[in-house]
C-alpha atoms as a PDB file:
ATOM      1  CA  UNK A   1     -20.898  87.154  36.480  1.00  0.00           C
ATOM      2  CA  UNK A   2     -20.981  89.835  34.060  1.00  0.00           C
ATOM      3  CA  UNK A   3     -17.761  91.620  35.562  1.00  0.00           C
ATOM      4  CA  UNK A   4     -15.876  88.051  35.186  1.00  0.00           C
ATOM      5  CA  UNK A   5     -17.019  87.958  32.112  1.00  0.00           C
ATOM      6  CA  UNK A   6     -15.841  91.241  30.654  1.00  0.00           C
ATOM      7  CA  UNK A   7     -12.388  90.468  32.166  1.00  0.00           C
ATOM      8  CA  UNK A   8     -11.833  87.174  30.789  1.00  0.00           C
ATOM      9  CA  UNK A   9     -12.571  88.588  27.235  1.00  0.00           C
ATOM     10  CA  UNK A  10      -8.990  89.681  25.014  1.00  0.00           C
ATOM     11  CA  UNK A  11      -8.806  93.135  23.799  1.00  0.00           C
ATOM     12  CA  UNK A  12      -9.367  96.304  23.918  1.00  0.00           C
ATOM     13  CA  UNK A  13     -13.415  97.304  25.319  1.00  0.00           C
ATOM     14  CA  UNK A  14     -14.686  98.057  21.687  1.00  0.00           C
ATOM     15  CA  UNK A  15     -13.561  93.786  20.540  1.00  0.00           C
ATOM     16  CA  UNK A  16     -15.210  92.941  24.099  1.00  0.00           C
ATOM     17  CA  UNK A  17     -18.277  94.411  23.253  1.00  0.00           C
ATOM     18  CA  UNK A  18     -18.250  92.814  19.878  1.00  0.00           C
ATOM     19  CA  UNK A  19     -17.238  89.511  21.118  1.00  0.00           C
ATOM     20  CA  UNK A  20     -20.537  89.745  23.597  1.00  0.00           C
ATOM     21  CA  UNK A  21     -22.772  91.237  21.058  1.00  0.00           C
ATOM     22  CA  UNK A  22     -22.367  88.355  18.425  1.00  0.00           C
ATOM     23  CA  UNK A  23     -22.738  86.005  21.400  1.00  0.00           C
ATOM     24  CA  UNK A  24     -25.837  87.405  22.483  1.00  0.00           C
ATOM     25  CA  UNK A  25     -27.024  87.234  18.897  1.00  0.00           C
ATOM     26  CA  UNK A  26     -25.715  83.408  19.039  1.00  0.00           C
ATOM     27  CA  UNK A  27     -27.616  82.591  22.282  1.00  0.00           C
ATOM     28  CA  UNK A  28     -30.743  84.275  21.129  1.00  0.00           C
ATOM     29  CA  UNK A  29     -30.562  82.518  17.166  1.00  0.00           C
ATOM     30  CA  UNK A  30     -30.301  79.044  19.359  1.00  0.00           C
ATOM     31  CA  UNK A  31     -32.928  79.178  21.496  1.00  0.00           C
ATOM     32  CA  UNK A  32     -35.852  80.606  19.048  1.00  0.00           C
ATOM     33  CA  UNK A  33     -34.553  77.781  16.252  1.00  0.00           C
ATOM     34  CA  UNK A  34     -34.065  74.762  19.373  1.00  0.00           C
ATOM     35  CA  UNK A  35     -34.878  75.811  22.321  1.00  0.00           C
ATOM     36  CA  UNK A  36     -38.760  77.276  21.701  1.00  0.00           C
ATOM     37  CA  UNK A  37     -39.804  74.491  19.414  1.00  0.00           C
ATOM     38  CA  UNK A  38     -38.906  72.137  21.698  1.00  0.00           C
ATOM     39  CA  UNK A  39     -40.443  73.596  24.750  1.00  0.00           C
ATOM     40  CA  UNK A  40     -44.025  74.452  22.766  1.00  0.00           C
ATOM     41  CA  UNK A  41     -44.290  70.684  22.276  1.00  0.00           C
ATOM     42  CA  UNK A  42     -45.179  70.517  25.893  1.00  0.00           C
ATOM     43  CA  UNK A  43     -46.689  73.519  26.655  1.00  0.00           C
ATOM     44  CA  UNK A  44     -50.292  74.043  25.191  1.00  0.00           C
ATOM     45  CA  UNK A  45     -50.566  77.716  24.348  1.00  0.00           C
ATOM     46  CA  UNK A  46     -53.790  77.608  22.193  1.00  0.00           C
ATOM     47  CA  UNK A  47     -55.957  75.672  24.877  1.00  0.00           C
ATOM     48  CA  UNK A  48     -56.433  78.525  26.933  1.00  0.00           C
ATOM     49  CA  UNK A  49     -59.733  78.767  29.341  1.00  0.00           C
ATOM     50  CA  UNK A  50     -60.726  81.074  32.081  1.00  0.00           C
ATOM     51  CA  UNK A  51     -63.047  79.609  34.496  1.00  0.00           C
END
């Protein structure tokens, strides 16, 4: 996945890596301002017991 990836990217490998880095960034910003508020609405993290 990662090879396909890195060839379906233009320019040279310096713009690839830039290209994956600010997507990486993207992906991350997403899913801590959507993803994880969504998700701790159904998960109870706080009601925690150990029987």
């Amino acid at each position: 996945m990662y090879g396909a990836l890195w060839r379906v990217l233009p320019g040279p490998w310096w713009v690839r890596t830039l290209i994956l880095l600010v997507l990486a960034a993207a992906i991350v910003a997403v899913c801590f301002e959507w993803v994880f508020p969504w998700v701790s609405t159904y998960v109870s993290f706080n009601q925690n017991t150990v029987g």
